[in-house]
ModelCIF file with pLDDT and N, C-alpha, C, O atoms, coordinates in Angstrom:
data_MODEL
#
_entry.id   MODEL 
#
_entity.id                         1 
_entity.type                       polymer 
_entity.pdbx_number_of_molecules   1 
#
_entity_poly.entity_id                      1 
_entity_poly.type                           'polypeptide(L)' 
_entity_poly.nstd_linkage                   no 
_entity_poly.nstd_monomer                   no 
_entity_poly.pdbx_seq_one_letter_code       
;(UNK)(UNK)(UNK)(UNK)(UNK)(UNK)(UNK)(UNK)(UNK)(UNK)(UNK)(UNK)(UNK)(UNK)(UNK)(UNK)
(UNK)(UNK)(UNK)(UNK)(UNK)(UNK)(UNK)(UNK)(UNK)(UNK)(UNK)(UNK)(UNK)(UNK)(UNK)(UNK)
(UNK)(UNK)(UNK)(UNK)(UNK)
;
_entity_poly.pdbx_seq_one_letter_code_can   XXXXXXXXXXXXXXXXXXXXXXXXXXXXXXXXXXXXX 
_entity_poly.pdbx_strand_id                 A 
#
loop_
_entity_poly_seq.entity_id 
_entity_poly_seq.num 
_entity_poly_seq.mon_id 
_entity_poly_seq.hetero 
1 1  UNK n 
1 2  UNK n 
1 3  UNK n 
1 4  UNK n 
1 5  UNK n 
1 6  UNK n 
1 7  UNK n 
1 8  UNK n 
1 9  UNK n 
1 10 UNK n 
1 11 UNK n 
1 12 UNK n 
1 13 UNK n 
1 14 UNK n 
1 15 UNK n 
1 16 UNK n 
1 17 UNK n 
1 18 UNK n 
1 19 UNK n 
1 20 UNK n 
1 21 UNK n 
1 22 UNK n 
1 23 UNK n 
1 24 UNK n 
1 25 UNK n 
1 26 UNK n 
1 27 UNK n 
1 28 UNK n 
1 29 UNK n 
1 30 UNK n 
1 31 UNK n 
1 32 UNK n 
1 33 UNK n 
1 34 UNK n 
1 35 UNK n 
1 36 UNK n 
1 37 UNK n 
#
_struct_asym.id          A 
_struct_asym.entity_id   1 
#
loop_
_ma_qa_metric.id 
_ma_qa_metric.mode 
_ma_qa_metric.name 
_ma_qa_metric.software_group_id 
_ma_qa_metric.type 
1 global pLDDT . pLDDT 
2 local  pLDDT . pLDDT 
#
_ma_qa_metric_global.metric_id      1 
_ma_qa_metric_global.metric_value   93.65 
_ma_qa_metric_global.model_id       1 
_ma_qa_metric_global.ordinal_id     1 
#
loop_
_ma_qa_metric_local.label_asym_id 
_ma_qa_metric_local.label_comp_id 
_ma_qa_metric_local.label_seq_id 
_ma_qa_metric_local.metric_id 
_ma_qa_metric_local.metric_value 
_ma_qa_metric_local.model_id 
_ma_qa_metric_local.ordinal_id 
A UNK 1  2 97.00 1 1  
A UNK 2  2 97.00 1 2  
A UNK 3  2 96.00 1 3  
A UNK 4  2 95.00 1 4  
A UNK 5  2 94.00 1 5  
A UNK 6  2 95.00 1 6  
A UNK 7  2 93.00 1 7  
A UNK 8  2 90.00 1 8  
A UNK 9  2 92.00 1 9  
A UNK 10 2 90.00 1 10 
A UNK 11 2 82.00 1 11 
A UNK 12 2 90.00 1 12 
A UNK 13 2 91.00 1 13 
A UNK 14 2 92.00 1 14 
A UNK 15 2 90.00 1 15 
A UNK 16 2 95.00 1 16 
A UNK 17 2 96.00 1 17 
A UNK 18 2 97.00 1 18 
A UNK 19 2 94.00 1 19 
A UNK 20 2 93.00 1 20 
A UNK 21 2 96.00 1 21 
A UNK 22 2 96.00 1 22 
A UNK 23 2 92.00 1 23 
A UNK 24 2 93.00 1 24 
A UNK 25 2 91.00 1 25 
A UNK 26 2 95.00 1 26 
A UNK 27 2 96.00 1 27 
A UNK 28 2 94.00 1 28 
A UNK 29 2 95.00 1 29 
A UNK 30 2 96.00 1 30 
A UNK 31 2 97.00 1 31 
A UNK 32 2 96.00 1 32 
A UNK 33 2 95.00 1 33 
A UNK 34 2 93.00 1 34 
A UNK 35 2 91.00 1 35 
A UNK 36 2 95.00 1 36 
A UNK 37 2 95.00 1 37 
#
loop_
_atom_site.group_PDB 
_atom_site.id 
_atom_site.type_symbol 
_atom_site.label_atom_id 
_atom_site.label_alt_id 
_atom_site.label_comp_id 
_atom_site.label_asym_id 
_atom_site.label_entity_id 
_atom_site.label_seq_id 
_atom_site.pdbx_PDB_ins_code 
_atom_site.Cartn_x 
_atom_site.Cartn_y 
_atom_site.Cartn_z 
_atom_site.occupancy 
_atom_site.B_iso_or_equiv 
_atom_site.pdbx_formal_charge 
_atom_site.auth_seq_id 
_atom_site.auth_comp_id 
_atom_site.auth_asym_id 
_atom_site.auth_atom_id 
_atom_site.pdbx_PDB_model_num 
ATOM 1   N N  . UNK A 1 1  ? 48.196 235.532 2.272   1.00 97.00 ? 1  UNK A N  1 
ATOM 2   C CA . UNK A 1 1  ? 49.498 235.641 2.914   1.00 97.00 ? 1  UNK A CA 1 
ATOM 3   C C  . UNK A 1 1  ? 50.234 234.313 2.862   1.00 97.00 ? 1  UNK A C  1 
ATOM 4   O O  . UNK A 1 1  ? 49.713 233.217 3.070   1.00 97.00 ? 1  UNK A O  1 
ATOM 5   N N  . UNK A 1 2  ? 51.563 234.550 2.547   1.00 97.00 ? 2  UNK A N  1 
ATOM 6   C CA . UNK A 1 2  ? 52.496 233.069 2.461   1.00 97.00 ? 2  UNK A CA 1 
ATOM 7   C C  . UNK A 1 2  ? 53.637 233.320 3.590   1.00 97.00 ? 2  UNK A C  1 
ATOM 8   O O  . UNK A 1 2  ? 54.247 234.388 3.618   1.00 97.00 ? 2  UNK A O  1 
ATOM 9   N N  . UNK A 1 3  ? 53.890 232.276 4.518   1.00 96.00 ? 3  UNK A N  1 
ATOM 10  C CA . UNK A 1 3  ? 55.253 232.019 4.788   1.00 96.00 ? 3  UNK A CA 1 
ATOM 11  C C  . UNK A 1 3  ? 55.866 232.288 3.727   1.00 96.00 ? 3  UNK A C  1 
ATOM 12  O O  . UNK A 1 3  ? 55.433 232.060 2.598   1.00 96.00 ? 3  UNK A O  1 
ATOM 13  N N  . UNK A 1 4  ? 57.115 232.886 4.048   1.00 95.00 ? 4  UNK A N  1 
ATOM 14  C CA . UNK A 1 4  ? 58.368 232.927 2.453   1.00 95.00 ? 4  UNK A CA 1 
ATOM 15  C C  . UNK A 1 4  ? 58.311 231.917 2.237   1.00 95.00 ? 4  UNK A C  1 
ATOM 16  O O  . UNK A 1 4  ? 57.668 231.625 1.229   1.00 95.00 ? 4  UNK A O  1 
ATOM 17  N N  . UNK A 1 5  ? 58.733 231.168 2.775   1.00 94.00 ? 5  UNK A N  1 
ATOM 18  C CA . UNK A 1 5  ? 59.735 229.828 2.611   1.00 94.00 ? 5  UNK A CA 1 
ATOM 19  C C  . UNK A 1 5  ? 58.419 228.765 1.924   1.00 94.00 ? 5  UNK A C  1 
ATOM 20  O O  . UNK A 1 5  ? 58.741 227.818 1.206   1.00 94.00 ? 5  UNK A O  1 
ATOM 21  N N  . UNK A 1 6  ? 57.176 229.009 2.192   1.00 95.00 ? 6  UNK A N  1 
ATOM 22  C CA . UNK A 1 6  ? 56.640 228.182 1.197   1.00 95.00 ? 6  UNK A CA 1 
ATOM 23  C C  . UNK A 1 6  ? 55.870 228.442 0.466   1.00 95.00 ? 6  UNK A C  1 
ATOM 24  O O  . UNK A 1 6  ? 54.915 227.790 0.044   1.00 95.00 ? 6  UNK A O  1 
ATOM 25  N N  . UNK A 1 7  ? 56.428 230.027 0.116   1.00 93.00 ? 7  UNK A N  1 
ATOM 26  C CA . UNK A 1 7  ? 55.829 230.750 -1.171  1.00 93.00 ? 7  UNK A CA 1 
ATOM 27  C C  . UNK A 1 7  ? 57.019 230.092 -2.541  1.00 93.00 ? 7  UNK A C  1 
ATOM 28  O O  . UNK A 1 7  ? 56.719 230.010 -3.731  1.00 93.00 ? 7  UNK A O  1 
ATOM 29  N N  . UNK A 1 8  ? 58.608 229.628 -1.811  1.00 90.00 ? 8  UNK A N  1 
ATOM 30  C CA . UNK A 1 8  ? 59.188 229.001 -2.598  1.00 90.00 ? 8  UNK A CA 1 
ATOM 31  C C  . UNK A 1 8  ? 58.701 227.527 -3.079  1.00 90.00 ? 8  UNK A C  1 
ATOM 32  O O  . UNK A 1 8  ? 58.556 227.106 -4.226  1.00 90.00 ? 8  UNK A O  1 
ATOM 33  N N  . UNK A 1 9  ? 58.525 226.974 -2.015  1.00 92.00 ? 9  UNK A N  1 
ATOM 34  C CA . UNK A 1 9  ? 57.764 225.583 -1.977  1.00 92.00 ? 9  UNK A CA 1 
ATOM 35  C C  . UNK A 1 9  ? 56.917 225.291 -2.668  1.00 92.00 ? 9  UNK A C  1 
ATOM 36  O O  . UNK A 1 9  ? 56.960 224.199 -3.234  1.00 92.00 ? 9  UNK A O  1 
ATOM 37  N N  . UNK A 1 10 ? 55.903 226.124 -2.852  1.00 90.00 ? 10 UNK A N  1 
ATOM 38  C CA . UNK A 1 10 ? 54.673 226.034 -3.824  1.00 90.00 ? 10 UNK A CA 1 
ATOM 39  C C  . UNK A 1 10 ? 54.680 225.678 -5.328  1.00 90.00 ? 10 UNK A C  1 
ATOM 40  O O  . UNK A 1 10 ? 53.930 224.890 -5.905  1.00 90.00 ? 10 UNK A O  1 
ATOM 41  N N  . UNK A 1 11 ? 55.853 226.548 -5.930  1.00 82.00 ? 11 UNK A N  1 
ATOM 42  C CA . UNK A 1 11 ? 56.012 226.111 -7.028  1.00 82.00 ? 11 UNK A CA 1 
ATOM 43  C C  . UNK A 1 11 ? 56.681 224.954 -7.334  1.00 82.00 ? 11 UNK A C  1 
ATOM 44  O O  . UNK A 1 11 ? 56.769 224.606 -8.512  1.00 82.00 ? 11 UNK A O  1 
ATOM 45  N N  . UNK A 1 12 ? 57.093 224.404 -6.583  1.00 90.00 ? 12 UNK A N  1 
ATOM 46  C CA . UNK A 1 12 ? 57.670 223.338 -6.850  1.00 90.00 ? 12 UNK A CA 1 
ATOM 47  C C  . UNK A 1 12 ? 56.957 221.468 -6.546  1.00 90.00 ? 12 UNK A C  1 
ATOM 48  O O  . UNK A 1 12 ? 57.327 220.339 -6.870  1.00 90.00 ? 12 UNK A O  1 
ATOM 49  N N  . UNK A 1 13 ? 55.796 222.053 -5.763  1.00 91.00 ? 13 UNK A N  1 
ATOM 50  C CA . UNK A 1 13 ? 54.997 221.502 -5.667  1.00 91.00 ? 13 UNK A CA 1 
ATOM 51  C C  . UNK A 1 13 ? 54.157 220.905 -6.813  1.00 91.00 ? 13 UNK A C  1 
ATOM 52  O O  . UNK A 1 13 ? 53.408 221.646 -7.450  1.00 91.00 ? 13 UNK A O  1 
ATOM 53  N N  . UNK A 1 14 ? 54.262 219.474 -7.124  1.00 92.00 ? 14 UNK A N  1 
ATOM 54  C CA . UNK A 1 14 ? 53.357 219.019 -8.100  1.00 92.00 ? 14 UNK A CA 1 
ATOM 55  C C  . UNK A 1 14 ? 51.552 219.279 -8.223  1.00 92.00 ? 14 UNK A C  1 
ATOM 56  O O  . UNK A 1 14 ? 50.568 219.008 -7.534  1.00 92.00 ? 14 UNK A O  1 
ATOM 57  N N  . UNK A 1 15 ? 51.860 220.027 -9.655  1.00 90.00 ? 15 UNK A N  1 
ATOM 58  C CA . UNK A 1 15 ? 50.429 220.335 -9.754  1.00 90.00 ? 15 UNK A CA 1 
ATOM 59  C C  . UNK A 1 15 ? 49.174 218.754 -9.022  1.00 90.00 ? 15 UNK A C  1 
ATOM 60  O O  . UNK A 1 15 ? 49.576 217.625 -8.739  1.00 90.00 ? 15 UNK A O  1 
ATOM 61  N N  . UNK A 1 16 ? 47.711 219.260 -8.912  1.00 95.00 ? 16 UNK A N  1 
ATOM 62  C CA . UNK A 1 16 ? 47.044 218.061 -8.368  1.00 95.00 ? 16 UNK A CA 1 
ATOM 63  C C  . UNK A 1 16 ? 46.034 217.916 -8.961  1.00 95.00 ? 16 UNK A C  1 
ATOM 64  O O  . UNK A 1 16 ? 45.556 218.928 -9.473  1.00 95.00 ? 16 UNK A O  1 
ATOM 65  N N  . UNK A 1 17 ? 45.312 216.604 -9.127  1.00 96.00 ? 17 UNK A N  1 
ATOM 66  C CA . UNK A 1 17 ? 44.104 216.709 -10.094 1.00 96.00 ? 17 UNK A CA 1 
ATOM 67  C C  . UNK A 1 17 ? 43.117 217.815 -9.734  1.00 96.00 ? 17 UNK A C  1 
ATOM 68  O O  . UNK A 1 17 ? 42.676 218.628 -10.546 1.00 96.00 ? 17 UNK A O  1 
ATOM 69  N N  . UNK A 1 18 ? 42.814 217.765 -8.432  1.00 97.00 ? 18 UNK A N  1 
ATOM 70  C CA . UNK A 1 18 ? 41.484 218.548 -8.145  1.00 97.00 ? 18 UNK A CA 1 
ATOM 71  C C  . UNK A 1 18 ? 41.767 220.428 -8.479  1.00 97.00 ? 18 UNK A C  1 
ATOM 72  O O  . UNK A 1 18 ? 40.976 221.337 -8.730  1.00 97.00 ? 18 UNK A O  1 
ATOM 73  N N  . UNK A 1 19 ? 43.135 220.389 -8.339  1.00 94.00 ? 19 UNK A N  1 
ATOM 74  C CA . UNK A 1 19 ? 43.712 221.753 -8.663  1.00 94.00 ? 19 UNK A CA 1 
ATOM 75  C C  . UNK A 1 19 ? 43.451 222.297 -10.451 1.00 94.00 ? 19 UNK A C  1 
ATOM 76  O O  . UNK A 1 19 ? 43.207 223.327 -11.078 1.00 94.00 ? 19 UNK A O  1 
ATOM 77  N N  . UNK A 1 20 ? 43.611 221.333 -10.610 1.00 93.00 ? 20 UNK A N  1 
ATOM 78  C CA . UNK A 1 20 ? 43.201 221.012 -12.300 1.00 93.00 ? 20 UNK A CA 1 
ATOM 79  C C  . UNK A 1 20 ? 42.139 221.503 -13.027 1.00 93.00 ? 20 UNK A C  1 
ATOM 80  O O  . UNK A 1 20 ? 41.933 222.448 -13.788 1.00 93.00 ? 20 UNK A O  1 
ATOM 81  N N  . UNK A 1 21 ? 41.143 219.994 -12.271 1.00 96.00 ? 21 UNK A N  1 
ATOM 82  C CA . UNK A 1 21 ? 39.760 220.400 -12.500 1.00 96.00 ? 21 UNK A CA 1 
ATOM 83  C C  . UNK A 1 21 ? 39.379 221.322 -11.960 1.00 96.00 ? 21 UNK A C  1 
ATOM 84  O O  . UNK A 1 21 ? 38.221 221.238 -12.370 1.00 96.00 ? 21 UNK A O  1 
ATOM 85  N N  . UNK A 1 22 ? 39.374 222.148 -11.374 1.00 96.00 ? 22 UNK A N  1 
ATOM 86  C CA . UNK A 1 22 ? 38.761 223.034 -10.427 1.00 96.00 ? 22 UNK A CA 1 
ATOM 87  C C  . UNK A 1 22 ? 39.497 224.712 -11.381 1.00 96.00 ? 22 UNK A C  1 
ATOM 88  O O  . UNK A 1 22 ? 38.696 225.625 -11.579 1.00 96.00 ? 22 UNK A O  1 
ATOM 89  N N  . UNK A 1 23 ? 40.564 224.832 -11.721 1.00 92.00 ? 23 UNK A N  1 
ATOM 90  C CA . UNK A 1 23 ? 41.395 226.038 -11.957 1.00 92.00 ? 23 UNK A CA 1 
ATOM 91  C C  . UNK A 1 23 ? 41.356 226.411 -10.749 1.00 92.00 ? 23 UNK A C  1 
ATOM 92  O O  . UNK A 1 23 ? 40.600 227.380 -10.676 1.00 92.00 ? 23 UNK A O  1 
ATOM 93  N N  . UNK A 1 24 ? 41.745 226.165 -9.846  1.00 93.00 ? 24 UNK A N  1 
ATOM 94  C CA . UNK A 1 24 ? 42.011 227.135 -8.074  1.00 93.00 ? 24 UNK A CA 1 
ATOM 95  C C  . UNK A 1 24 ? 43.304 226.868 -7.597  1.00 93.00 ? 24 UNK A C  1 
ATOM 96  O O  . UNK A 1 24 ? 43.395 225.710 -7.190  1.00 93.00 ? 24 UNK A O  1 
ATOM 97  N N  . UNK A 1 25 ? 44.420 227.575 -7.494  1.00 91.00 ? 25 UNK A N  1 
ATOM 98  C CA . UNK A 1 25 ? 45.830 227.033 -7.357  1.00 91.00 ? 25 UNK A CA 1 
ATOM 99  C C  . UNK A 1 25 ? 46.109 226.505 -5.744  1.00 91.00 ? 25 UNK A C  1 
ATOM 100 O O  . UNK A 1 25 ? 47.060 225.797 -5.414  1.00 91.00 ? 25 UNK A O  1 
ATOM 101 N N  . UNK A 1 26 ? 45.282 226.908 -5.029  1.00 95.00 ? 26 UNK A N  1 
ATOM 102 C CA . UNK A 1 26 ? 45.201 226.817 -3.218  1.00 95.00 ? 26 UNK A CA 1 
ATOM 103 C C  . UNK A 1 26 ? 44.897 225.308 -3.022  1.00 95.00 ? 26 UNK A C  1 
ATOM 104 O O  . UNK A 1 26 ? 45.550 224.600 -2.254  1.00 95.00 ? 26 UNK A O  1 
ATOM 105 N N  . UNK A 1 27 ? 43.721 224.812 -3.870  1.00 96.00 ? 27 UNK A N  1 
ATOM 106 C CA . UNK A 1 27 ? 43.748 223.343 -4.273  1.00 96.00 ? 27 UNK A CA 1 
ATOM 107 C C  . UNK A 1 27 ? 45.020 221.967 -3.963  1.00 96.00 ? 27 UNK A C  1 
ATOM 108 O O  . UNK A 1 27 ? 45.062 220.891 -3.365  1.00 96.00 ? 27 UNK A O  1 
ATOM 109 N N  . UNK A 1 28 ? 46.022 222.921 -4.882  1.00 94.00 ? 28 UNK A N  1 
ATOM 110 C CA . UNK A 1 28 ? 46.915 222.522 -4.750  1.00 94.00 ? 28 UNK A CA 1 
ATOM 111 C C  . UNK A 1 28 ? 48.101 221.816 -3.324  1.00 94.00 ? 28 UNK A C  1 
ATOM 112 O O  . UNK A 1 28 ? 48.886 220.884 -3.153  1.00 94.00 ? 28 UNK A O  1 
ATOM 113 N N  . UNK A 1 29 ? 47.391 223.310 -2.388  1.00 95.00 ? 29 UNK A N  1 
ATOM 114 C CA . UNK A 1 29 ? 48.136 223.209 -0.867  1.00 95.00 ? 29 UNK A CA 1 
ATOM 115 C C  . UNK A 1 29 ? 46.944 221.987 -0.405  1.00 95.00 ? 29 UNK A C  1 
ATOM 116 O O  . UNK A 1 29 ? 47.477 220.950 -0.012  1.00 95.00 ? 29 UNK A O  1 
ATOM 117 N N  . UNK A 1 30 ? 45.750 221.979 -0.403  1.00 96.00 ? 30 UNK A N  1 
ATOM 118 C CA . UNK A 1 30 ? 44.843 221.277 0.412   1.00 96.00 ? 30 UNK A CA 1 
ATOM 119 C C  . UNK A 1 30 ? 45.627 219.473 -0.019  1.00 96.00 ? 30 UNK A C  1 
ATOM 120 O O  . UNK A 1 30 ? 46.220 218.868 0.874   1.00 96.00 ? 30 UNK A O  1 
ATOM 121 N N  . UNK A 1 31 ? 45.497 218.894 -1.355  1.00 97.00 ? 31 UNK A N  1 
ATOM 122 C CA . UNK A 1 31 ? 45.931 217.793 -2.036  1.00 97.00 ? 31 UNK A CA 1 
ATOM 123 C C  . UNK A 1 31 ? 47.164 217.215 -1.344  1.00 97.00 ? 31 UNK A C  1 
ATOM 124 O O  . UNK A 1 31 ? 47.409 216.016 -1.205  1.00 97.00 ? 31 UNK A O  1 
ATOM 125 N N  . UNK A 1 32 ? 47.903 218.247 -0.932  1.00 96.00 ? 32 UNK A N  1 
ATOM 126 C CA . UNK A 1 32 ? 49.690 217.619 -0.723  1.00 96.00 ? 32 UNK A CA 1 
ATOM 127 C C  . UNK A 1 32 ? 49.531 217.806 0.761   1.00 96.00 ? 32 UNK A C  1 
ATOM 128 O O  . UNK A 1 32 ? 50.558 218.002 1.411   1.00 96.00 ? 32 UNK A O  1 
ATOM 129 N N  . UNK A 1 33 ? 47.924 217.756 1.611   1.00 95.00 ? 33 UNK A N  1 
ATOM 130 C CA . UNK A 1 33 ? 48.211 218.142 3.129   1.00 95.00 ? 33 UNK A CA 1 
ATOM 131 C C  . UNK A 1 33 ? 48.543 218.975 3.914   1.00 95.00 ? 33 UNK A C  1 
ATOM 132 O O  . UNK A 1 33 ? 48.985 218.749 5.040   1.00 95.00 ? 33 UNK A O  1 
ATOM 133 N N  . UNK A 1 34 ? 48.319 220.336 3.271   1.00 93.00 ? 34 UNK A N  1 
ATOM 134 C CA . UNK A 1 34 ? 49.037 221.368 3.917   1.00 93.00 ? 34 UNK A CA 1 
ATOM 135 C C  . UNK A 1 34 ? 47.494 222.380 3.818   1.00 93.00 ? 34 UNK A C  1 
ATOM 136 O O  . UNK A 1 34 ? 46.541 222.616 3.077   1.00 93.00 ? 34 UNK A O  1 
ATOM 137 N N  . UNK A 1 35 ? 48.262 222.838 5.546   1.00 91.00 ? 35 UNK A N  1 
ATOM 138 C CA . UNK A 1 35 ? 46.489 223.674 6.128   1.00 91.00 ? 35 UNK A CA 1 
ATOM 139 C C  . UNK A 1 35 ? 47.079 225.171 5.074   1.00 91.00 ? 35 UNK A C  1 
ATOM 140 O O  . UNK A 1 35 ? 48.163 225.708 4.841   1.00 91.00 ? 35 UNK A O  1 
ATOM 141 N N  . UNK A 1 36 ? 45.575 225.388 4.657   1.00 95.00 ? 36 UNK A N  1 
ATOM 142 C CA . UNK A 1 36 ? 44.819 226.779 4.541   1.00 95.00 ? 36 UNK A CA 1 
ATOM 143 C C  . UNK A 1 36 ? 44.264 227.462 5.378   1.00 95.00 ? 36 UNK A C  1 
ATOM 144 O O  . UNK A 1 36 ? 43.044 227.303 5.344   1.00 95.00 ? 36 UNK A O  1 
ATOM 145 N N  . UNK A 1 37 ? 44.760 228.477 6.464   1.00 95.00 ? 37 UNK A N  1 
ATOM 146 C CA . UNK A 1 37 ? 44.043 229.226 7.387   1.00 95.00 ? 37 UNK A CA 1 
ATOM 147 C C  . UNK A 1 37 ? 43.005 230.469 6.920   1.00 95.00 ? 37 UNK A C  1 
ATOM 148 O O  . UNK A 1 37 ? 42.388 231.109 7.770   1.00 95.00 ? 37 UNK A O  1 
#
């Protein structure tokens, strides 16, 4: 489940190494500080 507003956010969000190495796109939210519930 996404908030809308940062289901927009996401993509615009710079990819992150560990998101990378890993292939897991959620990665991505953990790197830039943002909770995963």
């Amino acid at each position: 489940g996404f908030k809308k507003s940062f289901l927009y956010q996401f993509g615009r969000l710079a990819r992150t190494p560990l998101e990378m190495a890993e292939g897991i796109d959620m990665l991505r939210v953990l790197e830039h500080d943002l909770a995963v519930h």
